[in-house]
Protein backbone atom coordinates (compact mmCIF):
# COMPACT_ATOMS: atom_id res chain seq x y z
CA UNK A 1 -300.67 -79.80 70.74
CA UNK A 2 -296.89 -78.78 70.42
CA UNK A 3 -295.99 -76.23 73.47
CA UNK A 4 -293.20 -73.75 72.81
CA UNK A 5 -292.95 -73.49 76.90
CA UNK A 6 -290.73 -70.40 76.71
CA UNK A 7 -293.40 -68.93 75.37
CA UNK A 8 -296.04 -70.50 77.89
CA UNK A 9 -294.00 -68.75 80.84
CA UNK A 10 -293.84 -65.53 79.44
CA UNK A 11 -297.52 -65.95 79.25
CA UNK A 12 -298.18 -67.37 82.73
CA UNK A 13 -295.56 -64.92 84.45
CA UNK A 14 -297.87 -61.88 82.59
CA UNK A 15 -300.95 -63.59 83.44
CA UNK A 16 -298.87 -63.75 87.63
CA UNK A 17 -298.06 -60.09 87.13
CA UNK A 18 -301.60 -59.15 86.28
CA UNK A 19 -303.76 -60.65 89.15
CA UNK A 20 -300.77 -59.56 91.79
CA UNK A 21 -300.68 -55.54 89.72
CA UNK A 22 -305.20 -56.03 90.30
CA UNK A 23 -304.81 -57.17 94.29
CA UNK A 24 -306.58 -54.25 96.44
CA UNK A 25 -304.56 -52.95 99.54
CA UNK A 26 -306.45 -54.24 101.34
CA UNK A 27 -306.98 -57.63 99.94
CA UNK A 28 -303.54 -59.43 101.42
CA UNK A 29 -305.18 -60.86 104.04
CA UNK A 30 -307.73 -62.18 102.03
CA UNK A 31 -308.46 -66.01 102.32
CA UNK A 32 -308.19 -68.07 98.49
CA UNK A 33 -308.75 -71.44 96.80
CA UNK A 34 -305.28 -72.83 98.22
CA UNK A 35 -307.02 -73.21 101.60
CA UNK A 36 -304.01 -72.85 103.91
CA UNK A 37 -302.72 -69.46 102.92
CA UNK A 38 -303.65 -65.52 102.38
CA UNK A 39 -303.26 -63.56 99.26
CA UNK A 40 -300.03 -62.45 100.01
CA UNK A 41 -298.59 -65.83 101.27
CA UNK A 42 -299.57 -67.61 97.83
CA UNK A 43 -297.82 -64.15 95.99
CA UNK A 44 -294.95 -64.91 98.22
CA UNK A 45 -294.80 -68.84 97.53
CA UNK A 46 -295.65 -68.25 93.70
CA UNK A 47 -292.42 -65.98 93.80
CA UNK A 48 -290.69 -68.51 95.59
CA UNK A 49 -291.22 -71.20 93.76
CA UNK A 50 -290.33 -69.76 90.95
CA UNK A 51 -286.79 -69.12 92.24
CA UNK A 52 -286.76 -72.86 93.63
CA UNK A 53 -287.67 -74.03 89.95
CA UNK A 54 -284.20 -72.74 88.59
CA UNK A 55 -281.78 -72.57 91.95
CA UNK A 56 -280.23 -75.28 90.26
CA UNK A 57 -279.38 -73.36 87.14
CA UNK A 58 -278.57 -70.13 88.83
CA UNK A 59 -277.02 -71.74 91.98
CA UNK A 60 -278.91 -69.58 94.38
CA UNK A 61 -281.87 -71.06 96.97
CA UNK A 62 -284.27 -68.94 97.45
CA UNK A 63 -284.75 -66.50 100.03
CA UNK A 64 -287.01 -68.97 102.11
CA UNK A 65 -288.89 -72.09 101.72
CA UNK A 66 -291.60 -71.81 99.24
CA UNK A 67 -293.81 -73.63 101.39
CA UNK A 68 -293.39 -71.75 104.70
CA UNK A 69 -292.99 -68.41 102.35
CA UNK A 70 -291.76 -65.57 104.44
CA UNK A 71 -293.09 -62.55 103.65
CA UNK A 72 -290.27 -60.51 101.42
CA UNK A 73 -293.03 -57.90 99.63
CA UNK A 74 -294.07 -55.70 102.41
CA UNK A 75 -292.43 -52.82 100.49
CA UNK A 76 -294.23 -53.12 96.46
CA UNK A 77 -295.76 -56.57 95.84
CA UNK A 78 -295.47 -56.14 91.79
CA UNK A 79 -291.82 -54.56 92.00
CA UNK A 80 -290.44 -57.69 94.24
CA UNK A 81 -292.11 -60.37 91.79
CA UNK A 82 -291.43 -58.44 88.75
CA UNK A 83 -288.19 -58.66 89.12
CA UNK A 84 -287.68 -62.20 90.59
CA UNK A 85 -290.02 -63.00 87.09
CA UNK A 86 -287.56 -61.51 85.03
CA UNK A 87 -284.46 -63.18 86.80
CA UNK A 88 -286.00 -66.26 86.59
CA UNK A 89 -286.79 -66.30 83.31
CA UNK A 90 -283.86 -65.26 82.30
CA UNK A 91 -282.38 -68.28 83.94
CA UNK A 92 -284.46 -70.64 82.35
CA UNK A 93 -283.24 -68.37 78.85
CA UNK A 94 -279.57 -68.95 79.44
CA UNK A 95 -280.26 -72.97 78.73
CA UNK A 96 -282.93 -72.18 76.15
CA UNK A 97 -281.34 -74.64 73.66
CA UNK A 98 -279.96 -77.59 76.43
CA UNK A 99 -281.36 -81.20 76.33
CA UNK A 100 -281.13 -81.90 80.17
CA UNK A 101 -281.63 -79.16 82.61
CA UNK A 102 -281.34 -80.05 86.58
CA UNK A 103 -284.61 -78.94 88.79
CA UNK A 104 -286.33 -80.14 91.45
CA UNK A 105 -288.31 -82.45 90.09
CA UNK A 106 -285.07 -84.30 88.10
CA UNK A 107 -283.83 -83.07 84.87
CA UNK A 108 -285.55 -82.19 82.26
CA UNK A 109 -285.34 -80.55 78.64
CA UNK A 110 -285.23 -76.64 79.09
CA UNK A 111 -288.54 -76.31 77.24
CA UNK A 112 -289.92 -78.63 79.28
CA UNK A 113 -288.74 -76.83 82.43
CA UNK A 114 -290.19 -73.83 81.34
CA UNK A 115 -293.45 -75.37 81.21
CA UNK A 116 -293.65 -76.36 84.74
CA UNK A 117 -292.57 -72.94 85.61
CA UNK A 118 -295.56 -71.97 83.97
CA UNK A 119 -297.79 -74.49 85.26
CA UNK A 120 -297.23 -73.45 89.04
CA UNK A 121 -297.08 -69.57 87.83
CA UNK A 122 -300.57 -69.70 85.97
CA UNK A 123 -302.41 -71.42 88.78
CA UNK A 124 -300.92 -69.26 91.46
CA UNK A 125 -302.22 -66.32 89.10
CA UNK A 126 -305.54 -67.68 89.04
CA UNK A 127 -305.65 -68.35 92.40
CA UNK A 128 -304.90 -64.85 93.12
CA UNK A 129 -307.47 -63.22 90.87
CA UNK A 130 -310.27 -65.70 91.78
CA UNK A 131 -309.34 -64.89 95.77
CA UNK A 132 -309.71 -61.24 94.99
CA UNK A 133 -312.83 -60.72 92.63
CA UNK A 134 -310.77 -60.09 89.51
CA UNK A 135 -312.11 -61.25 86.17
CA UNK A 136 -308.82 -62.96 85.01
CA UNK A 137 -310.17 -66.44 84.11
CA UNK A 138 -307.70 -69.21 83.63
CA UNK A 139 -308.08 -69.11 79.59
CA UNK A 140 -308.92 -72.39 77.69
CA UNK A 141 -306.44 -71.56 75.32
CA UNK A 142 -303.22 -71.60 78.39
CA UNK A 143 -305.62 -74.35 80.16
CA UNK A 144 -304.90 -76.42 76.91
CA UNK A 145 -300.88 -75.74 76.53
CA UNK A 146 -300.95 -76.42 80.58
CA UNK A 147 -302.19 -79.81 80.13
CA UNK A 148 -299.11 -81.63 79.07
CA UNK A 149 -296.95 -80.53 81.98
CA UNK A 150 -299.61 -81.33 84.40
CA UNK A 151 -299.96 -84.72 83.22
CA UNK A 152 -296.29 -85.30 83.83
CA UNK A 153 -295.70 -83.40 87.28
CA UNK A 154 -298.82 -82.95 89.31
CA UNK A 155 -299.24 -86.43 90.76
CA UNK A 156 -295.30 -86.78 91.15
CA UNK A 157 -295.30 -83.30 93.59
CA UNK A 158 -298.13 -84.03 95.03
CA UNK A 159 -297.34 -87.90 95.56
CA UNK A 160 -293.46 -87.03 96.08
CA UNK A 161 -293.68 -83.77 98.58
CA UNK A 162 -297.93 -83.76 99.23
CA UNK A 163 -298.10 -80.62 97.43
CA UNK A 164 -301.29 -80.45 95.65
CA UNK A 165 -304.64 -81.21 97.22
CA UNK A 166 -306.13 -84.76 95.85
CA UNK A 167 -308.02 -83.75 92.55
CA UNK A 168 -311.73 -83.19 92.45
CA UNK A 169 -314.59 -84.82 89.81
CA UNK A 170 -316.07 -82.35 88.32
CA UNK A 171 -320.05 -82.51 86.03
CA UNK A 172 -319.53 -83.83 82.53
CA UNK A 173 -319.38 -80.60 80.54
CA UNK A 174 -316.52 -79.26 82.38
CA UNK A 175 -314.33 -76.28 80.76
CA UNK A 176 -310.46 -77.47 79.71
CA UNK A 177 -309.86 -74.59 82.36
CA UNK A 178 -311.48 -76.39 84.63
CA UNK A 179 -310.13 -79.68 84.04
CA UNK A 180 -307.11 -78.44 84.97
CA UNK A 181 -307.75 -76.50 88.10
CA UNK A 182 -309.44 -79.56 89.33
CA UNK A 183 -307.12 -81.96 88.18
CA UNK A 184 -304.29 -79.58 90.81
CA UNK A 185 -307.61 -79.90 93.60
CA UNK A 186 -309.00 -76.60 93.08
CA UNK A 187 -312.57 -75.93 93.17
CA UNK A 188 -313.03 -74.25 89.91
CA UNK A 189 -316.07 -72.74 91.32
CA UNK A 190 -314.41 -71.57 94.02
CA UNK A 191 -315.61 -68.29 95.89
CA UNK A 192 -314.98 -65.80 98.78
């Protein structure tokens, strides 16, 4: 399957804005599938990371580690990673057409880039909606353009920085969907 990964993030980064726009009030505190934090602390870390993905395109850090995130959307959740979506993206836009981009993870091409962007922004979404009863189900169809980039970066973050929980077998029969969310060590069956 060819992946145009600009398109992919815009995608993931509606799919993001969708679960965080669906969150209750009082839902924040809410435990989810990425065991460690709250609803709002994987919002905050999504946004984060997606500012970490292109700090070395747009030369700024962001505002705090993405894995202690600090709380920066007391004031409007979807305003505050609306607009860090739409800076980011417009990072990774700037070097649309470039062969080597620098990130974290070593250079890559742009499109590629974009991908992985989308790959942390997608899961984070669906971690979201699954923590908060929203039926916003990791689509087969972004499950299958996810794959690729997955392959490539999941066991390097999580054998490189211990990012990602070990994966988890799952029946035969599995969903591509769930595949995936497995493959990152989510529990696609995951529940509150």
């Amino acid at each position: 399957m060819t992946v145009d990964g600009f398109k992919l993030l815009a995608d993931a980064h509606d799919y993001l804005l969708t679960a965080v726009r669906g969150v209750p009030a009082e839902a924040w505190a809410d435990p989810t599938p990425c065991t460690e934090w709250t609803v709002r602390q994987v919002l905050n870390h999504a946004r984060l990371d997606q500012q970490a993905l292109v700090m070395q395109i747009t030369g700024a850090a962001p505002e705090s580690d993405p894995f202690e995130p600090e709380d920066a959307t007391a004031g409007d959740p979807v305003a505050e990673l609306a607009a860090v979506l739409e800076a980011t993206a417009a990072a990774w836009e700037s070097r649309r057409d470039d062969e080597s981009v620098p990130t974290p993870m070593g250079p890559m091409p742009a499109d590629v880039g974009t991908a992985a962007a989308a790959l942390d922004a997608g899961i984070h979404a669906w971690d979201i909606a699954r923590a908060t009863g929203q039926d916003l189900p990791l689509t087969e169809e972004m499950a299958e353009a996810l794959e690729d980039i997955a392959a490539r970066i999941v066991d390097f973050v999580r054998d490189s920085f211990g990012k990602y929980a070990p994966p988890l077998v799952l029946p035969e029969g599995a969903s591509r969907a769930e595949k995936l969310l497995a493959f990152t060590g989510r529990d696609p069956r995951w529940s509150r």
